[in-house]
N, C-alpha and C. Protein backbone atom coordinates (compact mmCIF):
# COMPACT_ATOMS: atom_id res chain seq x y z
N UNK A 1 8.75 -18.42 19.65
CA UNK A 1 8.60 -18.18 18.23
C UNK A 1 7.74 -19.29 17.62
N UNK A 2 6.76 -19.28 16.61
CA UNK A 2 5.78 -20.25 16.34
C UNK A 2 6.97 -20.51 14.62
N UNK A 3 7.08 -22.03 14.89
CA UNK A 3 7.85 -22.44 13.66
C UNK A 3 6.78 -22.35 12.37
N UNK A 4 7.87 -21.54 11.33
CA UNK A 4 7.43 -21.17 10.01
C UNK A 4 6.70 -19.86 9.76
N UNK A 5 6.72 -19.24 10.82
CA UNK A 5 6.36 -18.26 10.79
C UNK A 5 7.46 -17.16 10.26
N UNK A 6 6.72 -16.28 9.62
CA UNK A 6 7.47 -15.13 8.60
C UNK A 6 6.83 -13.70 8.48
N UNK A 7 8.11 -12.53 8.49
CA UNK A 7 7.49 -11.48 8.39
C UNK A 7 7.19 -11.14 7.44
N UNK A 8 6.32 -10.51 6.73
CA UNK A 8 5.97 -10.48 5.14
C UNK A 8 5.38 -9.36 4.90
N UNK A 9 4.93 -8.11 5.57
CA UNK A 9 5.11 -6.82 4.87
C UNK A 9 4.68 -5.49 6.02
N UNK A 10 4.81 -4.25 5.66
CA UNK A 10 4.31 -3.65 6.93
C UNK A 10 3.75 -2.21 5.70
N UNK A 11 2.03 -2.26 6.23
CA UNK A 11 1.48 -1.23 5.75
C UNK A 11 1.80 0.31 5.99
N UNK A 12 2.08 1.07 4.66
CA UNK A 12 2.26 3.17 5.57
C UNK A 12 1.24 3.69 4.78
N UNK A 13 0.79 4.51 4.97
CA UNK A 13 -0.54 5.29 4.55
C UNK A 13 0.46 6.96 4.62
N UNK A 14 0.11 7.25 3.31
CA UNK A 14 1.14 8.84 3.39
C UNK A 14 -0.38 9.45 1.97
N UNK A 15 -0.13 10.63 2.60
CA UNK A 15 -0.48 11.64 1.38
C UNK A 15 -0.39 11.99 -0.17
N UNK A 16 1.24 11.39 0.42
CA UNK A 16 2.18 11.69 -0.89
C UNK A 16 2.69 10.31 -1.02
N UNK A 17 1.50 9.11 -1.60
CA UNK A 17 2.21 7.94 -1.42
C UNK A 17 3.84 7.56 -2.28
N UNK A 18 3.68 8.27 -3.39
CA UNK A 18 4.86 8.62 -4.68
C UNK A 18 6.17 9.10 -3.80
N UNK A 19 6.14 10.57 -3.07
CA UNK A 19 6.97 10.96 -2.25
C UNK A 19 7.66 9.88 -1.48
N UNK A 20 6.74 9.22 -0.55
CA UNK A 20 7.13 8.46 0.29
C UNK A 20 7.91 7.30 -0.19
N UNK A 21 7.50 6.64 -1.21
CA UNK A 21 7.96 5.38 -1.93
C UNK A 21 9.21 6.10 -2.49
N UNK A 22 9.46 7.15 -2.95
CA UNK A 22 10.90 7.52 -3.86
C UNK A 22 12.29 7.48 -2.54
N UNK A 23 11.39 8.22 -1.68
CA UNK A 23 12.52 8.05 -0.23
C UNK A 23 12.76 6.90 -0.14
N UNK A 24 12.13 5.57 0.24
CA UNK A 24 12.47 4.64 0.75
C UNK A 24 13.36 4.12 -0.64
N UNK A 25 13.16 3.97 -2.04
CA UNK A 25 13.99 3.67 -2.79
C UNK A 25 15.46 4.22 -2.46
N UNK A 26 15.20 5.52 -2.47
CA UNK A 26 16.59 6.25 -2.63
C UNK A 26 17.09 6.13 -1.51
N UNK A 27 16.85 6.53 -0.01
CA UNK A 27 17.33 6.21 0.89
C UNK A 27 18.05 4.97 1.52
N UNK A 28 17.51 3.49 1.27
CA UNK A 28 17.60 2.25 1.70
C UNK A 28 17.31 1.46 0.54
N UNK A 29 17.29 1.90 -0.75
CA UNK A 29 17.45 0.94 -1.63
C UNK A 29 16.40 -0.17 -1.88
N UNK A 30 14.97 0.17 -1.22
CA UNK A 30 13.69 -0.56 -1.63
C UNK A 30 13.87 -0.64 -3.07
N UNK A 31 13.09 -1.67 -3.79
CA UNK A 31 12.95 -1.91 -5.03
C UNK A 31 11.12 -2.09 -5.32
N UNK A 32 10.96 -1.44 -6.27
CA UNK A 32 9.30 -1.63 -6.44
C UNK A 32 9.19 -3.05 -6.90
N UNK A 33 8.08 -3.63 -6.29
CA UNK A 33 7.32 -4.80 -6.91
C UNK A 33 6.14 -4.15 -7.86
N UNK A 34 6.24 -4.67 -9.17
CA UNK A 34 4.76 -4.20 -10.20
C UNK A 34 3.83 -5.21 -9.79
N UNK A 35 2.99 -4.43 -9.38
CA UNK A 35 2.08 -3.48 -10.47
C UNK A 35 1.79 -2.36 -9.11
N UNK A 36 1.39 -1.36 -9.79
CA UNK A 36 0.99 -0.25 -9.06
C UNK A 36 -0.40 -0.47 -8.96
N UNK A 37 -0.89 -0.33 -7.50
CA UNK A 37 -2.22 -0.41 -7.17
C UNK A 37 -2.88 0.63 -7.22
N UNK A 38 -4.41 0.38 -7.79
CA UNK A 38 -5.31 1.33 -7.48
C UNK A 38 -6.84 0.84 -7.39
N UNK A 39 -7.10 0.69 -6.26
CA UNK A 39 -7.53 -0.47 -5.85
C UNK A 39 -9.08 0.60 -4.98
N UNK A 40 -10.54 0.13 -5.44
CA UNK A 40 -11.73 0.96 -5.39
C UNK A 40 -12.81 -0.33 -5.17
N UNK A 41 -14.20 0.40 -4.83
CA UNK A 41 -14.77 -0.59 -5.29
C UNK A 41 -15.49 -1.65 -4.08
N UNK A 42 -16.88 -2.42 -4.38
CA UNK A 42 -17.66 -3.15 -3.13
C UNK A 42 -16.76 -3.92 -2.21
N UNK A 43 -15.92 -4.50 -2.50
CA UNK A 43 -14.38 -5.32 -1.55
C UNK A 43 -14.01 -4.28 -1.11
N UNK A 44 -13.45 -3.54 -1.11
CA UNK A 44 -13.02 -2.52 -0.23
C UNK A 44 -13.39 -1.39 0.90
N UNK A 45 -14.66 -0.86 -0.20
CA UNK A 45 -15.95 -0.38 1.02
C UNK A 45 -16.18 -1.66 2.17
N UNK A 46 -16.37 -2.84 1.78
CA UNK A 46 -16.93 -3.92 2.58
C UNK A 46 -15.78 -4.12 3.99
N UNK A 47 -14.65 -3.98 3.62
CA UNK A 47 -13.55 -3.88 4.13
C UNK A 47 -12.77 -2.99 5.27
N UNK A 48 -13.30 -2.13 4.65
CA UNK A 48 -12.82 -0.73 5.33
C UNK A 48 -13.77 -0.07 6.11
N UNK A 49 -15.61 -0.11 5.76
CA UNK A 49 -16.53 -0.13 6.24
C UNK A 49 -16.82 1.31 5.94
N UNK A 50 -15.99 1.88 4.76
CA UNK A 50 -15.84 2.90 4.17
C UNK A 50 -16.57 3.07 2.43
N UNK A 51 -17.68 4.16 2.26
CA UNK A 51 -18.29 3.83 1.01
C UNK A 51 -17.31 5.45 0.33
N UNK A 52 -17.28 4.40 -0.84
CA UNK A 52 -16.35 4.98 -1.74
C UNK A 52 -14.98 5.36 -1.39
N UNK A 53 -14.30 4.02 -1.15
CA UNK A 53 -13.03 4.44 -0.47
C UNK A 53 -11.97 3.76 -1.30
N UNK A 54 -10.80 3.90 -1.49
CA UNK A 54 -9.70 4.38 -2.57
C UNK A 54 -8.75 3.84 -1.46
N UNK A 55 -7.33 3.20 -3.13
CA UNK A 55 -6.17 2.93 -1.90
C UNK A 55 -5.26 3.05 -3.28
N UNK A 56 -4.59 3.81 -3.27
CA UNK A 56 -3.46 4.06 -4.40
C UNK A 56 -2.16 3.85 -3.78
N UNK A 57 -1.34 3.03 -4.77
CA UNK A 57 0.23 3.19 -4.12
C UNK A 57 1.08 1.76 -4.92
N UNK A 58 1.46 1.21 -3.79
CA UNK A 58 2.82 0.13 -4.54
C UNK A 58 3.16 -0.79 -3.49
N UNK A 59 3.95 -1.28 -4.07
CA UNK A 59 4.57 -2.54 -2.61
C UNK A 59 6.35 -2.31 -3.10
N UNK A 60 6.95 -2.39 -2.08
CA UNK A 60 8.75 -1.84 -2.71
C UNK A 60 9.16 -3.17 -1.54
N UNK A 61 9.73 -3.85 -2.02
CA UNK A 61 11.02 -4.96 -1.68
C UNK A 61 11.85 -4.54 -0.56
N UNK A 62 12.11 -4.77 0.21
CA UNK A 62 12.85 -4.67 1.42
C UNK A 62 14.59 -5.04 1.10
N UNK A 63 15.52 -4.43 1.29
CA UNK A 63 16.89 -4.86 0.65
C UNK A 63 17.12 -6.09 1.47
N UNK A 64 18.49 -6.83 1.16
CA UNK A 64 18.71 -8.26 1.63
C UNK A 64 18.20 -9.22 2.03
N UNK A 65 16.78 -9.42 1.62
CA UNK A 65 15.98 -10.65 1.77
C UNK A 65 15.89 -11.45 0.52
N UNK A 66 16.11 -11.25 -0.75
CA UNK A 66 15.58 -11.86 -1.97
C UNK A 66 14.74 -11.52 -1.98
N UNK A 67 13.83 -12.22 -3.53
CA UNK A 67 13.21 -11.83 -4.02
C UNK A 67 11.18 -12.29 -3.46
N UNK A 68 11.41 -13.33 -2.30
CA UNK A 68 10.69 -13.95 -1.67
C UNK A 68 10.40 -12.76 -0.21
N UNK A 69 11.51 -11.80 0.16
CA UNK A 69 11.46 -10.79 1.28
C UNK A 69 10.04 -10.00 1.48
N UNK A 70 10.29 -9.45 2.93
CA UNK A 70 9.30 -8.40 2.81
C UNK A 70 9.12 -7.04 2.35
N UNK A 71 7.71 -6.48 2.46
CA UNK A 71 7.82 -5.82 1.47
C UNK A 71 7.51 -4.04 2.25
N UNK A 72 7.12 -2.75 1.99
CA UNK A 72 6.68 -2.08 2.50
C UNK A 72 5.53 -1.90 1.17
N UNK A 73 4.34 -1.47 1.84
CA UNK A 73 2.83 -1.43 1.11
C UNK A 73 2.49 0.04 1.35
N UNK A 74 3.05 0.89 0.68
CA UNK A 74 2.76 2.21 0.44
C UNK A 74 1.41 2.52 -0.55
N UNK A 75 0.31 3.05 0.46
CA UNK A 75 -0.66 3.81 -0.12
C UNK A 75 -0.95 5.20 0.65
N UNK A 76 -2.02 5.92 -0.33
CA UNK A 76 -2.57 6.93 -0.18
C UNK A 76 -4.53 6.47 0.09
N UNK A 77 -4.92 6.38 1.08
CA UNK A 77 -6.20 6.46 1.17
C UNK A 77 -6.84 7.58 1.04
N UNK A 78 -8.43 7.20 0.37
CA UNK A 78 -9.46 8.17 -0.01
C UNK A 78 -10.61 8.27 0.53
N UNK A 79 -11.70 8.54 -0.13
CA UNK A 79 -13.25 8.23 -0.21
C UNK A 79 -13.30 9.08 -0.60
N UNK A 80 -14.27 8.98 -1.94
CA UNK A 80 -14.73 9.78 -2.85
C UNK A 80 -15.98 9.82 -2.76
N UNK A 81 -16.70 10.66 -2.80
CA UNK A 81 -18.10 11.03 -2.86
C UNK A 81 -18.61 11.38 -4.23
N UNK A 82 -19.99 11.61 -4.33
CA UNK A 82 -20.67 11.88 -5.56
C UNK A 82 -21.18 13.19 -5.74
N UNK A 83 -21.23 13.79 -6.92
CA UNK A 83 -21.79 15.11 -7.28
C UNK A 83 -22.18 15.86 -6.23
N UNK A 84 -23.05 15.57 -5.83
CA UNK A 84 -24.12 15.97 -4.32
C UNK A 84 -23.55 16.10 -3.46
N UNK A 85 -22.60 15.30 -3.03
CA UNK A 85 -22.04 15.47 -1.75
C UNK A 85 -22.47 13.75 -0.98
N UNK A 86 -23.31 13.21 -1.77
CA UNK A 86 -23.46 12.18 -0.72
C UNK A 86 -22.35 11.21 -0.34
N UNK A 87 -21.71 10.32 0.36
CA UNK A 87 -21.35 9.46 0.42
C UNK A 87 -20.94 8.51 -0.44
């Protein structure tokens, strides 16, 4: 184990990022962290290596860790294109 090391969140990619996030509340008692992301834009294309690409969703608290715990990072990925069809 490398000392100080910590687990700190685990990414899901769903359709229905809303759906998915209400389960994990209701089921296991996640708690949302604000702010709700919606997150576009040259950092992200640059990132993803994706033009015009989209990440909507939330981050929900993991139960019995405090408020310092990990988290689950629920989004919905995109890419949006323009009028035309281009890219």
């Amino acid at each position: 184990m490398i000392a100080g090391a910590r687990y700190a969140h685990t990414n899901l990619i769903a359709v229905d990022w809303r759906a998915l996030a209400a389960f994990y509340g209701e089921v296991f008692g996640c708690v949302l962290v604000p702010p709700e992301r919606d997150l576009a834009g040259r950092d992200l294309e640059a990132g993803t290596g994706v033009a015009g690409a989209t990440l909507r969703g939330v981050h929900l608290r993991l139960p019995g860790h405090g408020e310092r715990g990990p988290t689950l990072e629920i989004y919905s990925y995109g890419a949006h294109t323009d009028p035309a069809g281009a890219p």
